[in-house]
N, C-alpha and C. Protein backbone atom coordinates (compact mmCIF):
# COMPACT_ATOMS: atom_id res chain seq x y z
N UNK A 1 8.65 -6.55 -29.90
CA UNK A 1 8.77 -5.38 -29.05
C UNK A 1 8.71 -5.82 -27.59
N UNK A 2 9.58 -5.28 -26.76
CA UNK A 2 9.83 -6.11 -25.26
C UNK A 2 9.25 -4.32 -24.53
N UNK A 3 7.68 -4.32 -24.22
CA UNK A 3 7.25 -3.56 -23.78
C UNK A 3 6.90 -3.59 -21.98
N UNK A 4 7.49 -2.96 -21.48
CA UNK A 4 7.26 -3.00 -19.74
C UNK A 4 6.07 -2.47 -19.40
N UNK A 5 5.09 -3.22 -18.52
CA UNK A 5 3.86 -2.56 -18.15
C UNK A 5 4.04 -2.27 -16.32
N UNK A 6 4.71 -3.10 -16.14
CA UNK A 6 5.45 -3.06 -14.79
C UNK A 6 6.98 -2.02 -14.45
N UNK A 7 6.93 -1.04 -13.79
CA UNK A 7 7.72 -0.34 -13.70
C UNK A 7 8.54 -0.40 -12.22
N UNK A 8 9.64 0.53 -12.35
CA UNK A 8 10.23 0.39 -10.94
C UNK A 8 10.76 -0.41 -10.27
N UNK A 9 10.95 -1.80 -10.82
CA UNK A 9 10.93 -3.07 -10.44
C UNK A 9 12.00 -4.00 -11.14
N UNK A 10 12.61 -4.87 -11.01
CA UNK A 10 13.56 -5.69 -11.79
C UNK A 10 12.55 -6.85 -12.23
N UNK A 11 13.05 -6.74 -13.50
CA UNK A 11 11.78 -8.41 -14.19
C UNK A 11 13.17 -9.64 -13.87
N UNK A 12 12.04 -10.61 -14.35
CA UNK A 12 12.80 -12.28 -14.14
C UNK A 12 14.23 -11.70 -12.76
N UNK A 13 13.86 -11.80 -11.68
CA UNK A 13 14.60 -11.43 -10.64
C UNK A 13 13.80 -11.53 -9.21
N UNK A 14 14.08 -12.28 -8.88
CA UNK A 14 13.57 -12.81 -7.20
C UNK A 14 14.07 -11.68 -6.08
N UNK A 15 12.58 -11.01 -5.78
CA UNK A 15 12.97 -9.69 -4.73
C UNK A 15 12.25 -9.74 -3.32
N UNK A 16 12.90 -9.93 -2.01
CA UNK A 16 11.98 -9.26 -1.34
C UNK A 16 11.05 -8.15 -1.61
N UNK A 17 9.96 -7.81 -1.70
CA UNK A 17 8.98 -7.30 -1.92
C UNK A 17 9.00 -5.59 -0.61
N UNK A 18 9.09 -6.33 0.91
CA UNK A 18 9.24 -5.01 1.24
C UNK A 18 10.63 -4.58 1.34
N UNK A 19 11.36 -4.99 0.53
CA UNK A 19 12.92 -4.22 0.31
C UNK A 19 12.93 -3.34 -0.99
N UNK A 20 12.09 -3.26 -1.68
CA UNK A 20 11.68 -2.69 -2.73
C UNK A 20 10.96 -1.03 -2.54
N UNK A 21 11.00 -0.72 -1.07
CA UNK A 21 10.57 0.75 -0.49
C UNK A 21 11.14 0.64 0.62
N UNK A 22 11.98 2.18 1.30
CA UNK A 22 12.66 2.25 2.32
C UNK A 22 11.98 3.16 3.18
N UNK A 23 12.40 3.24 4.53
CA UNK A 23 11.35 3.87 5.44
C UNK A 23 12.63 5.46 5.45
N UNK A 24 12.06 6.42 5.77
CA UNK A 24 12.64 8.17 5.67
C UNK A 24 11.74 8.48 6.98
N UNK A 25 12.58 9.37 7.81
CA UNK A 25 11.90 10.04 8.81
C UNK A 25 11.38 10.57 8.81
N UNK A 26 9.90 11.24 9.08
CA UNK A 26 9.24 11.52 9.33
C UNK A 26 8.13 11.98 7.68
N UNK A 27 8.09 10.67 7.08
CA UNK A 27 7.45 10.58 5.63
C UNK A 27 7.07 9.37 5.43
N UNK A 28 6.30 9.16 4.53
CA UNK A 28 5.25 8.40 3.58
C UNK A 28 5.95 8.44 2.08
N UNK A 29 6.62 7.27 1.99
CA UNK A 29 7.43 7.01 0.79
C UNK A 29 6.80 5.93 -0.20
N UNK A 30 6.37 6.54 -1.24
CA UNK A 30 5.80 5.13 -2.00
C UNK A 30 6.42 4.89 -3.47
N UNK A 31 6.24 3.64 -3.93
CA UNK A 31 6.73 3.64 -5.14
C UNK A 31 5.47 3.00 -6.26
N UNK A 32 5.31 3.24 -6.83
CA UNK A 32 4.42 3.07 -8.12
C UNK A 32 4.33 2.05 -8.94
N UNK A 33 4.40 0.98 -9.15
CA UNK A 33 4.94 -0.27 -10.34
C UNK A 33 3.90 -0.23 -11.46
N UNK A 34 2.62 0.03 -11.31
CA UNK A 34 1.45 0.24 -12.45
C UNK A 34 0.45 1.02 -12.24
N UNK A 35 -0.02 1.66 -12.95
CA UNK A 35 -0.96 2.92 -12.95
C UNK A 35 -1.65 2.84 -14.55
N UNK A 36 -2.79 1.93 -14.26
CA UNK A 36 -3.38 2.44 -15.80
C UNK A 36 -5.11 2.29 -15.06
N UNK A 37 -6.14 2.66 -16.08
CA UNK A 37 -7.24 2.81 -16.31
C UNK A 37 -8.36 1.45 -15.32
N UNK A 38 -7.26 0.46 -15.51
CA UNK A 38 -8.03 -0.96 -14.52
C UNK A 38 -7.21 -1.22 -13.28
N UNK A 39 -6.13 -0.98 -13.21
CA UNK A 39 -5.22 -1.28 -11.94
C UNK A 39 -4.40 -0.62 -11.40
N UNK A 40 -3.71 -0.64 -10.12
CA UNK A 40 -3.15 0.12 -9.91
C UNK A 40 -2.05 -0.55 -8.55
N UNK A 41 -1.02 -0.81 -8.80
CA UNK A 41 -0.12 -1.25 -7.58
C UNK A 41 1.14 -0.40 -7.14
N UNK A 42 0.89 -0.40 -5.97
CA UNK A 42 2.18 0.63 -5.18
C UNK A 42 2.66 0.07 -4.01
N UNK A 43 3.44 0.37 -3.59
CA UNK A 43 4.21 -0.02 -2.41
C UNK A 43 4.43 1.29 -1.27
N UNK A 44 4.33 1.20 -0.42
CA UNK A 44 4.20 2.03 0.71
C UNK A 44 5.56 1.39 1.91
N UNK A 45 6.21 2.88 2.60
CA UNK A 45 6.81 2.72 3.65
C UNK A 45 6.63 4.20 4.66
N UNK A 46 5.61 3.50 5.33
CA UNK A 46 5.06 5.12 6.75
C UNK A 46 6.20 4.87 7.64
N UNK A 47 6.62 6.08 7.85
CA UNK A 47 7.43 6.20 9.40
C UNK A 47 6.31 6.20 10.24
N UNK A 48 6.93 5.62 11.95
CA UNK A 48 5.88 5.62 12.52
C UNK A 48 4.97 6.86 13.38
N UNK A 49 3.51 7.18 12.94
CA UNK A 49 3.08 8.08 13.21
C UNK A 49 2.52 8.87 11.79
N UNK A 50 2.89 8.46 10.56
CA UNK A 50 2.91 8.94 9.68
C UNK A 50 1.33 8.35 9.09
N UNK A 51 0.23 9.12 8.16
CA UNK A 51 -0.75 8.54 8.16
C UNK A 51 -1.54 9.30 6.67
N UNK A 52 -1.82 8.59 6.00
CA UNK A 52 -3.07 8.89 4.69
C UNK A 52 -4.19 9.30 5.62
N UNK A 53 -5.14 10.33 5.57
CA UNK A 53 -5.96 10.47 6.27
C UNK A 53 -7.68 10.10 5.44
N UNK A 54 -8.50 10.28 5.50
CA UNK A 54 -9.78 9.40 5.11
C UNK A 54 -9.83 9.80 3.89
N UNK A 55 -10.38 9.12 2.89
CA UNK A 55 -10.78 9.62 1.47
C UNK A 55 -11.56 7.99 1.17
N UNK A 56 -11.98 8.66 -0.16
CA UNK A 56 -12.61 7.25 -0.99
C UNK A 56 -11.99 6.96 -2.10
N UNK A 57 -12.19 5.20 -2.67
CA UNK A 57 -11.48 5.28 -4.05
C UNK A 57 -12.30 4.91 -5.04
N UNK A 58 -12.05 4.91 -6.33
CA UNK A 58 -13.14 4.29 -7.46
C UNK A 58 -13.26 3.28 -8.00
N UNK A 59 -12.34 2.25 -6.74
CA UNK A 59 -11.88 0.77 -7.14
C UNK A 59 -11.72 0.35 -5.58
N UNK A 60 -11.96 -1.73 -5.59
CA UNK A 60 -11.70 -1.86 -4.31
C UNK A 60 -9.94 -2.16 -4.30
N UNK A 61 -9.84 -1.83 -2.75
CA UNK A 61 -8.41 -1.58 -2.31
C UNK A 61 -7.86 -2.60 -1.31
N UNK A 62 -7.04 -3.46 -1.92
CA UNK A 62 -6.54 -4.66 -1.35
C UNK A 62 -4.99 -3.83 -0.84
N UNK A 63 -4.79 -4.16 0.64
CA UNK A 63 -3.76 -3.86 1.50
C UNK A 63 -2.91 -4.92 1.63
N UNK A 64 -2.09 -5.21 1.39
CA UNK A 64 -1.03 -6.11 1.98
C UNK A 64 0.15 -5.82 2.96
N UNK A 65 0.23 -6.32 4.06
CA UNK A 65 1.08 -5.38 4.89
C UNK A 65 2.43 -6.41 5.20
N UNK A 66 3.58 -5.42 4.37
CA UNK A 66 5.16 -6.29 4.28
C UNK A 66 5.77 -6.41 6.08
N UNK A 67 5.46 -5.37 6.46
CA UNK A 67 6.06 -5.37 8.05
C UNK A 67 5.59 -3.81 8.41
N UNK A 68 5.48 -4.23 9.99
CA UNK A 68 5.19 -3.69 10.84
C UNK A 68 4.27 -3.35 11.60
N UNK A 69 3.19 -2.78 12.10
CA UNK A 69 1.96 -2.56 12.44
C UNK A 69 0.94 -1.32 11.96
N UNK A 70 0.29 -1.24 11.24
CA UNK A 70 -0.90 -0.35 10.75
C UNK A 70 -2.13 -0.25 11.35
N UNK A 71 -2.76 0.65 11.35
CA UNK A 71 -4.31 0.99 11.83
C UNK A 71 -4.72 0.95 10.54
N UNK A 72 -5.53 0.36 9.94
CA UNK A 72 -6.14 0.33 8.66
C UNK A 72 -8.27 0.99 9.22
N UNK A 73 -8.67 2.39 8.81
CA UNK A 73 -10.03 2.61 9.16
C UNK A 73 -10.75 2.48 8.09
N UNK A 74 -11.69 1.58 8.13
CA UNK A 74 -12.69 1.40 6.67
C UNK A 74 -13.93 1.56 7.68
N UNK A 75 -14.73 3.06 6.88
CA UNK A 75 -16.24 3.47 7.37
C UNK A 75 -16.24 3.45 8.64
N UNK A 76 -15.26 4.10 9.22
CA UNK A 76 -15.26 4.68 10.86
C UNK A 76 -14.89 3.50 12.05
N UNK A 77 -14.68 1.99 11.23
CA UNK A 77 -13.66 1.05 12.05
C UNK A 77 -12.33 0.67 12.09
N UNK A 78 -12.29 0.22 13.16
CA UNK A 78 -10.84 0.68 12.77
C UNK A 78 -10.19 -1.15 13.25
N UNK A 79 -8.95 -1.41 12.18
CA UNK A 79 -8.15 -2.82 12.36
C UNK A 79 -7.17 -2.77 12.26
N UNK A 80 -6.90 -3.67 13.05
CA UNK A 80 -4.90 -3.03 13.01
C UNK A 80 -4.39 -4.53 11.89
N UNK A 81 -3.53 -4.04 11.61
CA UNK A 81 -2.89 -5.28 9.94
C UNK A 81 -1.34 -5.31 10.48
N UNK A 82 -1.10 -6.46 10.50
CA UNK A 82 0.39 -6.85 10.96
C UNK A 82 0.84 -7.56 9.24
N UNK A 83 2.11 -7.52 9.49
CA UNK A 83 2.92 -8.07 8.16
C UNK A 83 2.56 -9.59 8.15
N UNK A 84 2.17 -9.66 6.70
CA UNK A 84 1.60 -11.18 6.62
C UNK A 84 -0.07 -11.16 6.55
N UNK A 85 -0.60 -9.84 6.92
CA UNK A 85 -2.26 -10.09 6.68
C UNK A 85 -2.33 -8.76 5.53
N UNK A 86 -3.72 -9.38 5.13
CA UNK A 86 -4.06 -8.42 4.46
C UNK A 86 -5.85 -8.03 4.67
N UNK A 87 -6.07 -7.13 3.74
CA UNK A 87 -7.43 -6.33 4.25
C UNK A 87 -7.99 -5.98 3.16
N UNK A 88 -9.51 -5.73 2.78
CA UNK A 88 -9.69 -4.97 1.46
C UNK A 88 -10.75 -3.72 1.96
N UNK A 89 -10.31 -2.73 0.97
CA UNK A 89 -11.42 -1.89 1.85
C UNK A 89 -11.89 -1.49 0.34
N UNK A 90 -13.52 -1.43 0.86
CA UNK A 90 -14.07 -1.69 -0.09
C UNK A 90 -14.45 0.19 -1.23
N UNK A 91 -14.63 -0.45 -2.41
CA UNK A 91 -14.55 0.69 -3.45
C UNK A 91 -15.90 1.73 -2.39
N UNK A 92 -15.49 3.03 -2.67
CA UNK A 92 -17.10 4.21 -2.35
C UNK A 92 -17.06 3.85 -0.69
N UNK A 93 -16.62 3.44 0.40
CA UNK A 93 -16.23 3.46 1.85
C UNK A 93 -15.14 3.78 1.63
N UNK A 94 -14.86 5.67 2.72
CA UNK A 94 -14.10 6.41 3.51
C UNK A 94 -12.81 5.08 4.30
N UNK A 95 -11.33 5.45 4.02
CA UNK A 95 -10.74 4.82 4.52
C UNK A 95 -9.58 5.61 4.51
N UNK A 96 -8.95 4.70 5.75
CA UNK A 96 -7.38 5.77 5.97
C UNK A 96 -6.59 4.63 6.47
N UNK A 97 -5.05 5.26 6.55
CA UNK A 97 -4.02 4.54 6.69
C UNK A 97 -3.11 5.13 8.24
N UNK A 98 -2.55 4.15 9.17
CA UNK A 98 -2.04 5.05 10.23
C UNK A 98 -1.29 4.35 10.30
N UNK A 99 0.03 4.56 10.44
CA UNK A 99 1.25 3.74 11.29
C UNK A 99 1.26 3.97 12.69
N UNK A 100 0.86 2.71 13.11
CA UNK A 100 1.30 2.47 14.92
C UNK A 100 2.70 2.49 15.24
N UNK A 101 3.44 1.96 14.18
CA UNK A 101 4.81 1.92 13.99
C UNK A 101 5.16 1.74 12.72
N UNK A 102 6.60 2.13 12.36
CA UNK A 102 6.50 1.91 10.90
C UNK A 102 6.06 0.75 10.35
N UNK A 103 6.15 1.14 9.07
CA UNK A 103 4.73 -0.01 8.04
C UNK A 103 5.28 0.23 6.70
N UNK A 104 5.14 -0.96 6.57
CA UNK A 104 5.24 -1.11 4.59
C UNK A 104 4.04 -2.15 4.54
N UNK A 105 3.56 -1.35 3.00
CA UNK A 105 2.03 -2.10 2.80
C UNK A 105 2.50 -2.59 1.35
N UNK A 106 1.82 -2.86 0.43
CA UNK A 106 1.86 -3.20 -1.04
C UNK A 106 0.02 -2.94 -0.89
N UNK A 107 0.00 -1.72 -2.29
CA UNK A 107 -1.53 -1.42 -2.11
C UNK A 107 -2.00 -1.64 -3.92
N UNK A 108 -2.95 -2.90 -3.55
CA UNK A 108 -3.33 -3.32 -5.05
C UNK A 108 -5.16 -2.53 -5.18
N UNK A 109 -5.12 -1.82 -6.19
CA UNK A 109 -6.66 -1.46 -6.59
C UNK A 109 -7.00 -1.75 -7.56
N UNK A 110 -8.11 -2.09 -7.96
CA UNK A 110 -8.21 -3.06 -8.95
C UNK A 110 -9.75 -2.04 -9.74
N UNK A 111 -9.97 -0.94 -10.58
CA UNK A 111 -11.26 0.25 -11.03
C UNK A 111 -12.17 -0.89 -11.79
């Protein structure tokens, strides 16, 4: 049985990663590749100005940022994440997402 746990995505196929989500005016476009009970990976593209505002999660939250510039706030600080860094914000700490300019992230959570 050739069962996919990875969705959205082309297998055995070499992809740019942030070409895999496109940026839309004035929206927050994401795409989904896994969603189960222990993990969870998505891909993100903010227009700029566009922003997740504070919440908590029930897993820690590894950011990877494909391009552009982000305000990443974990527990009322705030860091800006350029393409090529990444950040984790930790499980039960308030965190939010802001585009300084547009942004594509890849957001891994791991419950």
């Amino acid at each position: 049985m050739d069962r996919k746990l990875i969705k959205n995505i082309e297998y055995s196929t070499i992809l740019p990663l942030a070409d895999q989500v496109g940026y839309q005016d004035g929206q927050i476009v994401s795409k989904t590749l896994i969603q189960n009970s222990a993990l969870s990976l998505t891909l993100f593209a903010f227009d700029k100005g566009e922003e997740i505002s504070s919440h908590k999660s029930s897993g820690d939250a590894m950011v990877i940022a494909l391009d552009g510039v982000g305000r990443i706030t974990i527990d009322g600080v705030d860091y800006i994440l350029k393409a090529g860094e990444t950040i984790i914000m930790p499980v039960g700490k308030p965190h939010a997402v802001y585009a300084a300019e547009q942004f594509k992230m890849f957001l891994v959570v791991v419950f």
